[in-house]
N, C-alpha and C. Protein backbone atom coordinates (compact mmCIF):
# COMPACT_ATOMS: atom_id res chain seq x y z
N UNK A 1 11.00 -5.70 -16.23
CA UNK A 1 11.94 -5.28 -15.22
C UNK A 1 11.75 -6.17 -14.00
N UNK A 2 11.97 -7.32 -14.20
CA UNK A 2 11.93 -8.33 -13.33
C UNK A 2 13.29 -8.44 -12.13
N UNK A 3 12.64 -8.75 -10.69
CA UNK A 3 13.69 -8.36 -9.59
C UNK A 3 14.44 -10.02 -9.69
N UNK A 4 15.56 -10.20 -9.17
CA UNK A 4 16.19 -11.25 -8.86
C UNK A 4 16.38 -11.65 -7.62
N UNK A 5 16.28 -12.97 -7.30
CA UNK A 5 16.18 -13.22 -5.90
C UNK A 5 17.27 -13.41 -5.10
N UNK A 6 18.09 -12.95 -5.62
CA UNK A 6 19.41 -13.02 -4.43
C UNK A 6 19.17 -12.13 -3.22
N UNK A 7 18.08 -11.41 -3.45
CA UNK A 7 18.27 -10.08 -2.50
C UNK A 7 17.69 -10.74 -0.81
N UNK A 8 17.52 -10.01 -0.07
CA UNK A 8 17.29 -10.36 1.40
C UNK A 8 15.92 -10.68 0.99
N UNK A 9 15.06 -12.00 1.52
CA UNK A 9 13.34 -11.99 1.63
C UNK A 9 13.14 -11.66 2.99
N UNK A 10 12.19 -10.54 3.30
CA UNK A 10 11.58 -10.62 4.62
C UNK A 10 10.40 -11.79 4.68
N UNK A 11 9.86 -11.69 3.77
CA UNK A 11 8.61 -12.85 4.31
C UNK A 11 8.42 -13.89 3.03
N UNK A 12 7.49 -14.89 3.17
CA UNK A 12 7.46 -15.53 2.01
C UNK A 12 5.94 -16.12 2.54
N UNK A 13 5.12 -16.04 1.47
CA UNK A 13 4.15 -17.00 1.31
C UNK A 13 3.73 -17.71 0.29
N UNK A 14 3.94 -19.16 0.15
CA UNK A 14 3.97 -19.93 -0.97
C UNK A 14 4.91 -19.57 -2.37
N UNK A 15 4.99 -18.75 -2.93
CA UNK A 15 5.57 -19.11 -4.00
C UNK A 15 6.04 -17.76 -4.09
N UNK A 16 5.77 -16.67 -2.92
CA UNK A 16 6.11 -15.56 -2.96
C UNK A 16 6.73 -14.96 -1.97
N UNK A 17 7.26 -14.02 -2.66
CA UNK A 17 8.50 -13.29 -1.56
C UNK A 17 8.42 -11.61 -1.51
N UNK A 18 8.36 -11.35 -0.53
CA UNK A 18 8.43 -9.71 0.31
C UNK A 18 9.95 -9.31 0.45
N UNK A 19 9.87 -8.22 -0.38
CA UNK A 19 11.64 -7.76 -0.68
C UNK A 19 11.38 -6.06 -0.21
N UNK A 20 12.37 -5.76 0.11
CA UNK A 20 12.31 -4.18 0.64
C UNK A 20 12.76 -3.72 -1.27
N UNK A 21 12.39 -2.74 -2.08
CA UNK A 21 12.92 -2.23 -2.99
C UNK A 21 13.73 -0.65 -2.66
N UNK A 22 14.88 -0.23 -2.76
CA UNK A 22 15.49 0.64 -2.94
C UNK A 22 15.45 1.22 -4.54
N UNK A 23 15.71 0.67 -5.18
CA UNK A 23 15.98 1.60 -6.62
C UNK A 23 15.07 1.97 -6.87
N UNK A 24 15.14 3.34 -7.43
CA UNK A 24 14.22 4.59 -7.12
C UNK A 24 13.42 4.21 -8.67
N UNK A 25 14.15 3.42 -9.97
CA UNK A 25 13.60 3.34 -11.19
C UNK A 25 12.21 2.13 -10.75
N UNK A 26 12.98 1.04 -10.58
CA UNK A 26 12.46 0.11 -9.88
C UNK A 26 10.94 0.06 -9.12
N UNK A 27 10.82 1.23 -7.98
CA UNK A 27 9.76 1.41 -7.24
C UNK A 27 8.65 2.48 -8.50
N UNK A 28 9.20 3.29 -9.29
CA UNK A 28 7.93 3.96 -10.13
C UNK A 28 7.46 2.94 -11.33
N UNK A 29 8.67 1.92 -11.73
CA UNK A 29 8.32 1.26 -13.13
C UNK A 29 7.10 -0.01 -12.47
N UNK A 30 7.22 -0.75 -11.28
CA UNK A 30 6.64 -1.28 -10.30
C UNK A 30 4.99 -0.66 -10.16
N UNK A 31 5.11 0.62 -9.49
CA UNK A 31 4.51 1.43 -9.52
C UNK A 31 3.02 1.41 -10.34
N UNK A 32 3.90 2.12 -11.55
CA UNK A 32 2.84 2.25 -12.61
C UNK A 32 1.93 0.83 -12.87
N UNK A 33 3.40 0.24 -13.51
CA UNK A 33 2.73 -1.52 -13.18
C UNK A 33 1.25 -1.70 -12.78
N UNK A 34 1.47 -2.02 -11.57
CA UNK A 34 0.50 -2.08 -10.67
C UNK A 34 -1.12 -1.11 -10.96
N UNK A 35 -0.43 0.16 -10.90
CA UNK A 35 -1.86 0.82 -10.48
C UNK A 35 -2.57 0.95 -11.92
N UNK A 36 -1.87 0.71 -13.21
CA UNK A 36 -2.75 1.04 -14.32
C UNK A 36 -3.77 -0.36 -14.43
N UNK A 37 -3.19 -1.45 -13.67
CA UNK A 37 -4.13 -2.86 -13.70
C UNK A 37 -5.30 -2.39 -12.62
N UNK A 38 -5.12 -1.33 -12.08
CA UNK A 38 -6.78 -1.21 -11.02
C UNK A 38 -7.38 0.09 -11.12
N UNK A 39 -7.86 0.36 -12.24
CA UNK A 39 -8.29 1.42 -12.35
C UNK A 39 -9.55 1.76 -11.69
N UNK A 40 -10.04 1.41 -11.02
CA UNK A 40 -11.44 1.43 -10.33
C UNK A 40 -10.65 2.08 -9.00
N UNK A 41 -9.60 2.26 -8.75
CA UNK A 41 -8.41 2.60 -7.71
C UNK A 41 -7.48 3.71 -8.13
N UNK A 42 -7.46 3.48 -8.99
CA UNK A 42 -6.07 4.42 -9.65
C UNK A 42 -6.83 4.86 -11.12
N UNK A 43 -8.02 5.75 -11.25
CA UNK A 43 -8.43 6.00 -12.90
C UNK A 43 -7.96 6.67 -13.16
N UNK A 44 -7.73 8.03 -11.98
CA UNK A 44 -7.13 9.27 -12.65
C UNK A 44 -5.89 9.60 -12.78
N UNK A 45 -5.53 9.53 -13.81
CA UNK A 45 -4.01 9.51 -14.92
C UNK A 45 -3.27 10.23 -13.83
N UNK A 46 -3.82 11.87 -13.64
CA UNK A 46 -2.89 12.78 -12.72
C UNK A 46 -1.93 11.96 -11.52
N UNK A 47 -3.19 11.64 -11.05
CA UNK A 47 -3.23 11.26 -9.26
C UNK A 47 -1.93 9.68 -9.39
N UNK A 48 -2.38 8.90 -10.52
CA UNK A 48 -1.66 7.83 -10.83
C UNK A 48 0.35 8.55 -10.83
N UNK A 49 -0.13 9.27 -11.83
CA UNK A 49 1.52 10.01 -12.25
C UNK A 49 1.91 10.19 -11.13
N UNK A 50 1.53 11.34 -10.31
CA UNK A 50 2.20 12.20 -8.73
C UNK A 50 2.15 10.75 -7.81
N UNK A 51 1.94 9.03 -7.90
CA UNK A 51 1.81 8.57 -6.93
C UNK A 51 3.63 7.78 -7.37
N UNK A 52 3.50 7.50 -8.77
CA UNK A 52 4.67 7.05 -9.66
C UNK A 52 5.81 8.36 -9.69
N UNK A 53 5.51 8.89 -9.10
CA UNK A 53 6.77 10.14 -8.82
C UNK A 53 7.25 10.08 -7.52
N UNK A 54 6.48 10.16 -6.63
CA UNK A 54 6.71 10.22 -5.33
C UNK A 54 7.01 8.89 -4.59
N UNK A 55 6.95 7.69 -4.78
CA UNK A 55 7.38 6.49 -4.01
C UNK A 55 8.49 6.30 -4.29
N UNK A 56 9.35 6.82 -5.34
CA UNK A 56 10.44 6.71 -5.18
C UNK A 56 11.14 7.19 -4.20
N UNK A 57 10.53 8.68 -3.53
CA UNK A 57 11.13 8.87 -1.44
C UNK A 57 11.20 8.67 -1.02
N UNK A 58 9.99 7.22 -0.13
CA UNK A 58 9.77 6.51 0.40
C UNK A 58 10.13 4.79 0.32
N UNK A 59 9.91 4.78 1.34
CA UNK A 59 10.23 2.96 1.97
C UNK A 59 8.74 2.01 1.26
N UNK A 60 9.71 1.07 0.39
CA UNK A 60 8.62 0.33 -0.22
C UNK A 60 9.16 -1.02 -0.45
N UNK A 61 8.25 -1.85 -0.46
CA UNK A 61 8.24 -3.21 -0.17
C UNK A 61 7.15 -4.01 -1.49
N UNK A 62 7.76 -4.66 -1.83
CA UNK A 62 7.39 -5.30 -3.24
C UNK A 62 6.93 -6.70 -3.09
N UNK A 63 5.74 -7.33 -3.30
CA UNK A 63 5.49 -8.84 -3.20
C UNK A 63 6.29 -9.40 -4.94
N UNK A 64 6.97 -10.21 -5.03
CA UNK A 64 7.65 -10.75 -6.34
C UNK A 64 7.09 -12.59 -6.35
N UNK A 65 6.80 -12.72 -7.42
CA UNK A 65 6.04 -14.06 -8.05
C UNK A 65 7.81 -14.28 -7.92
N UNK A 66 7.32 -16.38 -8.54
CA UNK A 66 8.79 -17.08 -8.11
C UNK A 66 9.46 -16.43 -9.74
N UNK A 67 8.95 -15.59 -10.57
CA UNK A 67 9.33 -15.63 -11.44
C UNK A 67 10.17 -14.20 -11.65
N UNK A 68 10.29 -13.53 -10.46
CA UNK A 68 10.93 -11.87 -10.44
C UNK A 68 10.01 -11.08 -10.31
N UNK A 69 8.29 -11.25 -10.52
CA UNK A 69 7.57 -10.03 -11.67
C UNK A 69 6.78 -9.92 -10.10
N UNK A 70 6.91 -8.84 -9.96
CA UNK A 70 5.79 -7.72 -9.06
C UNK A 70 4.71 -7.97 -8.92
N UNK A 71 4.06 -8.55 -8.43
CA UNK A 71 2.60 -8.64 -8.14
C UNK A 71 1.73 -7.94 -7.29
N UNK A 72 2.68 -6.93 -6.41
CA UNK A 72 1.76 -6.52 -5.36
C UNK A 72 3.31 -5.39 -4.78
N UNK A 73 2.54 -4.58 -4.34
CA UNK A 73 3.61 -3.09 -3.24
C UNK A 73 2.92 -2.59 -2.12
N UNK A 74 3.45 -1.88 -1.38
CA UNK A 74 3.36 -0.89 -0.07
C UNK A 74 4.39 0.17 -0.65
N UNK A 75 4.08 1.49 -0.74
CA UNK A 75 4.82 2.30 -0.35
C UNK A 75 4.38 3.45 0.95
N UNK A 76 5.27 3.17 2.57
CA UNK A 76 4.89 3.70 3.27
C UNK A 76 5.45 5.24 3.53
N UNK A 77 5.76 5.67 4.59
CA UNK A 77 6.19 7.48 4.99
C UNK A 77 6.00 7.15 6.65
N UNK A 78 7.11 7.76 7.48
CA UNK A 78 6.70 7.99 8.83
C UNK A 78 6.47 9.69 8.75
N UNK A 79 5.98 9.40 9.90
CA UNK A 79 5.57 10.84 9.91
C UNK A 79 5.52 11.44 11.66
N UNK A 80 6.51 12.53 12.34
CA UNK A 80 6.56 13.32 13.90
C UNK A 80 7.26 11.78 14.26
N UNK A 81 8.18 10.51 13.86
CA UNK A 81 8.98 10.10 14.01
C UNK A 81 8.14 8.74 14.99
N UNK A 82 6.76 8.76 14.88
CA UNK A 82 5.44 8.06 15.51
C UNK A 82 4.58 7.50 14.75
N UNK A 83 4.61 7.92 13.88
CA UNK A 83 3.10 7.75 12.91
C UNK A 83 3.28 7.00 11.05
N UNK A 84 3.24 5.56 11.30
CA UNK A 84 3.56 5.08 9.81
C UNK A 84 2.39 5.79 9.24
N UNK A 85 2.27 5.65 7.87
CA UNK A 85 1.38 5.65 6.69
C UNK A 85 1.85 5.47 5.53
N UNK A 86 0.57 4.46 5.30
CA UNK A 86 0.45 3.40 4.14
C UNK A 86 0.11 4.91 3.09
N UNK A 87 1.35 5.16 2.25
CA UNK A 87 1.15 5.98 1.45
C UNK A 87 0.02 5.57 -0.06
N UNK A 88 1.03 4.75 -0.51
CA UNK A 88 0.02 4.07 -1.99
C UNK A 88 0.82 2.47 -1.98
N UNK A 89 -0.70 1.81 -1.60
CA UNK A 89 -0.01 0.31 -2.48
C UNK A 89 -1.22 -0.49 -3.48
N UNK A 90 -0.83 -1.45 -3.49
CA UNK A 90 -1.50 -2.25 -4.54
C UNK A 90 -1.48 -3.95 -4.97
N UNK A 91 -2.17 -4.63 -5.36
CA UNK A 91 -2.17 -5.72 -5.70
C UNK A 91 -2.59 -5.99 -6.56
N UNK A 92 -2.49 -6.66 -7.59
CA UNK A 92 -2.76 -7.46 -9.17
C UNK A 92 -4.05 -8.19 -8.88
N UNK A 93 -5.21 -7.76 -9.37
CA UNK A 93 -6.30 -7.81 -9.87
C UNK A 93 -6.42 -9.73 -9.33
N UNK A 94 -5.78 -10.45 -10.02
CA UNK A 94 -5.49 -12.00 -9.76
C UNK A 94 -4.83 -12.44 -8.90
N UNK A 95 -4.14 -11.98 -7.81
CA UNK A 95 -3.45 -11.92 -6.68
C UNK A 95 -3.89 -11.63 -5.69
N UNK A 96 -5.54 -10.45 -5.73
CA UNK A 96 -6.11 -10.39 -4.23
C UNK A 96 -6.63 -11.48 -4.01
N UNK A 97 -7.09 -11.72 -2.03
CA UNK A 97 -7.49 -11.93 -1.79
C UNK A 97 -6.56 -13.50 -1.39
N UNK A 98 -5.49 -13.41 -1.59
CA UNK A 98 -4.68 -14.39 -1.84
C UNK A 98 -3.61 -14.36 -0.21
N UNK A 99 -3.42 -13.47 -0.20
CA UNK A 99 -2.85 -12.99 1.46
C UNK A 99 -1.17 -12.03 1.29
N UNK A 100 -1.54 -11.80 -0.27
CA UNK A 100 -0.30 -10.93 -0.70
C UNK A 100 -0.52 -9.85 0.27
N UNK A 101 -1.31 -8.52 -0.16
CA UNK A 101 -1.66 -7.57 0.87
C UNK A 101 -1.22 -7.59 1.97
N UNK A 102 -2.06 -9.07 2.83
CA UNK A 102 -1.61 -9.06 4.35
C UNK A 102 -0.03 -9.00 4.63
N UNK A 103 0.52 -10.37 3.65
CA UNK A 103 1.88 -9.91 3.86
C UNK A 103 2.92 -8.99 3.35
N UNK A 104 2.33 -8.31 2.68
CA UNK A 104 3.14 -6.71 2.67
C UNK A 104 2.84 -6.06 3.77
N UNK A 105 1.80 -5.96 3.78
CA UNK A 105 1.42 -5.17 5.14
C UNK A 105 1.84 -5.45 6.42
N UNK A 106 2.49 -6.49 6.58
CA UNK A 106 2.68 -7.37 7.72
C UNK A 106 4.22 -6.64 7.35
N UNK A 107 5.18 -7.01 6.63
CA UNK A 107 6.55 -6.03 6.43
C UNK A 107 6.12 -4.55 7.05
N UNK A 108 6.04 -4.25 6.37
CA UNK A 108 5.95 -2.30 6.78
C UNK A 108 5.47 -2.62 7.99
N UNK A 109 4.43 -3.35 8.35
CA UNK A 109 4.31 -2.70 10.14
C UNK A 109 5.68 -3.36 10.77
N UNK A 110 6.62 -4.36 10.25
CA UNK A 110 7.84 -4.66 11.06
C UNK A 110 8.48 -3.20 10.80
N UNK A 111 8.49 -2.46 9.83
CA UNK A 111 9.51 -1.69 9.55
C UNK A 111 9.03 -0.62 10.66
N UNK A 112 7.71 -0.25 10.65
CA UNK A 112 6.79 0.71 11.54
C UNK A 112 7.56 0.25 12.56
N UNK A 113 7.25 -0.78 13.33
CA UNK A 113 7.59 -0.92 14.63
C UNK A 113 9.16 -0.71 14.89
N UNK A 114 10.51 -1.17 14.13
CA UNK A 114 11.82 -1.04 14.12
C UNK A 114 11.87 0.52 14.23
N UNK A 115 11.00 1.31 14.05
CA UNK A 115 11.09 2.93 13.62
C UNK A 115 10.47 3.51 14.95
N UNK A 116 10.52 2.25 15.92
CA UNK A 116 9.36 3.13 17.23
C UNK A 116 7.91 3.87 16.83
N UNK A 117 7.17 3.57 15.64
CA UNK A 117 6.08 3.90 15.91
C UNK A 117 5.07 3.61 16.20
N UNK A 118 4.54 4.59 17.19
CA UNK A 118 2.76 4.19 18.14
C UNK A 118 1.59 3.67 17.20
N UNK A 119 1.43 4.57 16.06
CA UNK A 119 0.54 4.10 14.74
C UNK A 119 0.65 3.77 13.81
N UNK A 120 -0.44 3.33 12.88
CA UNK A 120 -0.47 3.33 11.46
C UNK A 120 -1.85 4.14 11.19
N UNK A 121 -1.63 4.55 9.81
CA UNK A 121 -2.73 5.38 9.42
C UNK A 121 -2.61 5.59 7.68
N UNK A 122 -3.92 5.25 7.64
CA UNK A 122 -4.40 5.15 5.92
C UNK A 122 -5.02 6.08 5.45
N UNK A 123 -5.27 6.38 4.56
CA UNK A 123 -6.34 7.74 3.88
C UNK A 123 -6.87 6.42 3.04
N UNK A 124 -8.21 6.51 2.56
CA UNK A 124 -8.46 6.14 1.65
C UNK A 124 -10.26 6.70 1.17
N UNK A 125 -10.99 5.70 0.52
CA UNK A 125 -12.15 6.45 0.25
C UNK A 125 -13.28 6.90 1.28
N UNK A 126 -14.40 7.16 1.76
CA UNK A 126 -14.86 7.36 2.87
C UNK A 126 -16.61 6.13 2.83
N UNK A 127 -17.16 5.28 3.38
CA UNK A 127 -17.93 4.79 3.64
C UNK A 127 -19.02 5.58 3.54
N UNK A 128 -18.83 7.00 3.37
CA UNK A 128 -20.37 7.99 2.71
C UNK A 128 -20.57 7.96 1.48
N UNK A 129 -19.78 7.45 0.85
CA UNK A 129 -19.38 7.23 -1.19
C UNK A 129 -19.94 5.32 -0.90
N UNK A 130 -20.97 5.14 -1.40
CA UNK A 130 -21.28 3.73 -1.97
C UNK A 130 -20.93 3.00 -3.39
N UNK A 131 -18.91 2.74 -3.10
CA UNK A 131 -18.40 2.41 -4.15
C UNK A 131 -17.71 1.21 -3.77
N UNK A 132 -18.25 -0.54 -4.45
CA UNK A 132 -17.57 -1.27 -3.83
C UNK A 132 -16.50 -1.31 -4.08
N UNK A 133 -15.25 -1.00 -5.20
CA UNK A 133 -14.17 -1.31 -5.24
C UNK A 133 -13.44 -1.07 -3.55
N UNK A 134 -13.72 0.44 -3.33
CA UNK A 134 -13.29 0.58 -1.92
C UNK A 134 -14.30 0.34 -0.51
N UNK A 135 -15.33 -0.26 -0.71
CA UNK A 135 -16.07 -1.04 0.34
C UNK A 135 -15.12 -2.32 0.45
N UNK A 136 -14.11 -2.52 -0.69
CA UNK A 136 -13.21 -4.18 -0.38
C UNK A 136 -12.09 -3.57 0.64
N UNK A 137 -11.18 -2.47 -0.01
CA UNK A 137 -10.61 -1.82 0.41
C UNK A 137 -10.59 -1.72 2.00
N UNK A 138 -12.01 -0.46 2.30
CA UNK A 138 -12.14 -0.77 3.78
C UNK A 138 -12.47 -2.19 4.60
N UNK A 139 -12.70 -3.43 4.12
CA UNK A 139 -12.90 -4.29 4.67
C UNK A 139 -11.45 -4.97 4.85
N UNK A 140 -10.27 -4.93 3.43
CA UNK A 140 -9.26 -5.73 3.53
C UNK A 140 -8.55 -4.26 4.92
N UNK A 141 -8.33 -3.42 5.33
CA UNK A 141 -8.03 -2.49 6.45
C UNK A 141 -8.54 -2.80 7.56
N UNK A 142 -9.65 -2.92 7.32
CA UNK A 142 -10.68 -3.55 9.10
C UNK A 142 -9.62 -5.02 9.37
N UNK A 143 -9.40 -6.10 7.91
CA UNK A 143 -9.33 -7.33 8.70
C UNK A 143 -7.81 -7.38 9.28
N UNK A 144 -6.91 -6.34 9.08
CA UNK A 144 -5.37 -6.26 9.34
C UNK A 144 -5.58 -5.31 11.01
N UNK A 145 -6.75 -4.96 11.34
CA UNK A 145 -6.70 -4.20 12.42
C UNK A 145 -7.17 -2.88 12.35
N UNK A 146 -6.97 -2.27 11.10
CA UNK A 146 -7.35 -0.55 11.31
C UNK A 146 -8.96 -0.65 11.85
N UNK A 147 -9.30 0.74 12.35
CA UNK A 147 -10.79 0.86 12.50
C UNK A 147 -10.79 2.98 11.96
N UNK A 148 -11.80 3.05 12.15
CA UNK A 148 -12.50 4.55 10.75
C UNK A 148 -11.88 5.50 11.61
N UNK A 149 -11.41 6.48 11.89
CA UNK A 149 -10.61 7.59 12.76
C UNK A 149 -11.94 8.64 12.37
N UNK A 150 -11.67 9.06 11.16
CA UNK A 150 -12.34 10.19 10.79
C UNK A 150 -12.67 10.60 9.43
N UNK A 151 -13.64 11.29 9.07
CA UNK A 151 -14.23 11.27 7.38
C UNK A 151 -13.93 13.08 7.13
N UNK A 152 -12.68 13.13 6.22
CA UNK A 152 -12.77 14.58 5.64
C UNK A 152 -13.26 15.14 4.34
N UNK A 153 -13.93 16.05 4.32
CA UNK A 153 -14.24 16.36 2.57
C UNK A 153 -13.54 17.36 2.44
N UNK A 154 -12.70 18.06 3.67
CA UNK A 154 -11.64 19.25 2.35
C UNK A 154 -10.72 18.53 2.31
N UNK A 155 -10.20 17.48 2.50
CA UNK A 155 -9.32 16.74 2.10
C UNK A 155 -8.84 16.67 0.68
N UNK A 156 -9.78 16.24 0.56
CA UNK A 156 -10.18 15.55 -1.04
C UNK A 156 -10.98 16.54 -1.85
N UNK A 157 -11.88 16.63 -2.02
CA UNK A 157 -13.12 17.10 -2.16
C UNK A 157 -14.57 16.10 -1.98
N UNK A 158 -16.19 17.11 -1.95
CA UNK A 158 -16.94 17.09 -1.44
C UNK A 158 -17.03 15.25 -2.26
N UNK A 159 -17.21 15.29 -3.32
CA UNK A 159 -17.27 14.40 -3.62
C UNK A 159 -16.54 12.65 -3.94
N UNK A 160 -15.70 12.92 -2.68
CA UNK A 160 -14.72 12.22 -2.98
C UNK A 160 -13.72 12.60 -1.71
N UNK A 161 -14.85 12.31 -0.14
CA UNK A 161 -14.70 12.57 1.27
C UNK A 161 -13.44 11.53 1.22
N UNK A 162 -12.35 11.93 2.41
CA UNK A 162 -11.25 10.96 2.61
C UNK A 162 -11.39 10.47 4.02
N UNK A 163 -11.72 9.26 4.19
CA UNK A 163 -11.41 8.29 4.96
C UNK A 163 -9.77 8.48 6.03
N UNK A 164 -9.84 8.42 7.34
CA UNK A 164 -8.62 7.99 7.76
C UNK A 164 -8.49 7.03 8.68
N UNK A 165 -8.41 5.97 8.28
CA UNK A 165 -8.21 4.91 9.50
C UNK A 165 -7.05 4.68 10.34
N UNK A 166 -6.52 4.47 11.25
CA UNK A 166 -5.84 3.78 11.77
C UNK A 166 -5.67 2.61 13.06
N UNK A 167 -4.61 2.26 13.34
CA UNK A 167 -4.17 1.17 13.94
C UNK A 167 -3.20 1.38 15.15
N UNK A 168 -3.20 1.08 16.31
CA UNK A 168 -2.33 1.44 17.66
C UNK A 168 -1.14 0.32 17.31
N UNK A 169 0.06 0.40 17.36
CA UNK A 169 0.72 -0.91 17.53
C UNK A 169 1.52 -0.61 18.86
N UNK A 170 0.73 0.05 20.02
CA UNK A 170 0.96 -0.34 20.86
C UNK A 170 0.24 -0.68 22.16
């Protein structure tokens, strides 16, 4: 289910292009895509399903190789008409570290900011769990700007405390 490039690019780096996705099939088939390649991120089947259900509501932004194929997403949510959040995204295992991430992330905070909002804000794992997949995680968040807000365990549960970082963009 490869995208075609006629559509608007917001950003481009090297051989890749940042597209806003609307079609609701599009953003879960994408979706899944993505998160079944990082399972150290996405293991649990449930949590995977309800994330491939729900971005289809939301505003999402797709990194596409020169070849159509998805390599990388953001799906964000505003929230009291102030507050982005990076709902669920992702990048292809062979694609981090590459500056895909940054520039998705770099879209949605244009979209954040077009939307008047003061923040951004992430959930993710908590720095009391010594797990590097998301020790990368919180480091690729630190280097875009977020810093640690606060560590919840009824969030989540005890074992599996939630992280909330965010970012002022103003």
């Amino acid at each position: 289910m490869n995208e075609t490039f006629p559509q608007e690019t917001l950003e481009m780096i090297d051989d890749i292009q940042i597209v806003e996705i609307e079609n609701r099939v599009k953003k879960a088939f994408y979706t899944r895509e993505i998160l079944e390649k990082l399972p150290e991120w996405f293991g649990n089947k449930q949590a995977l399903d309800e994330y491939v259900e729900k971005v289809k509501e939301f505003p999402y932004y797709a990194a596409l190789d020169i070849e159509g194929k998805c390599i990388g997403f953001f799906s964000v949510k505003i929230h009291y008409q102030h507050t982005g959040d990076i709902f669920v995204c992702g990048v292809l295992p062979e694609h981090q570290h590459n500056g895909v991430g940054k520039a998705l992330y770099h879209a949605v905070e244009k979209l954040f900011i077009q939307n008047d909002c003061k923040y951004v804000i992430v959930k993710t794992l908590s720095d009391v769990v010594n797990f590097e997949p998301y020790a990368q995680t919180r480091r690729f968040y630190k280097s875009i700007g977020f810093e640690p807000l606060i560590t919840l365990t009824e969030m989540w549960d005890e074992e599996n405390p939630c992280l909330i970082m965010f970012k002022s963009l103003v």
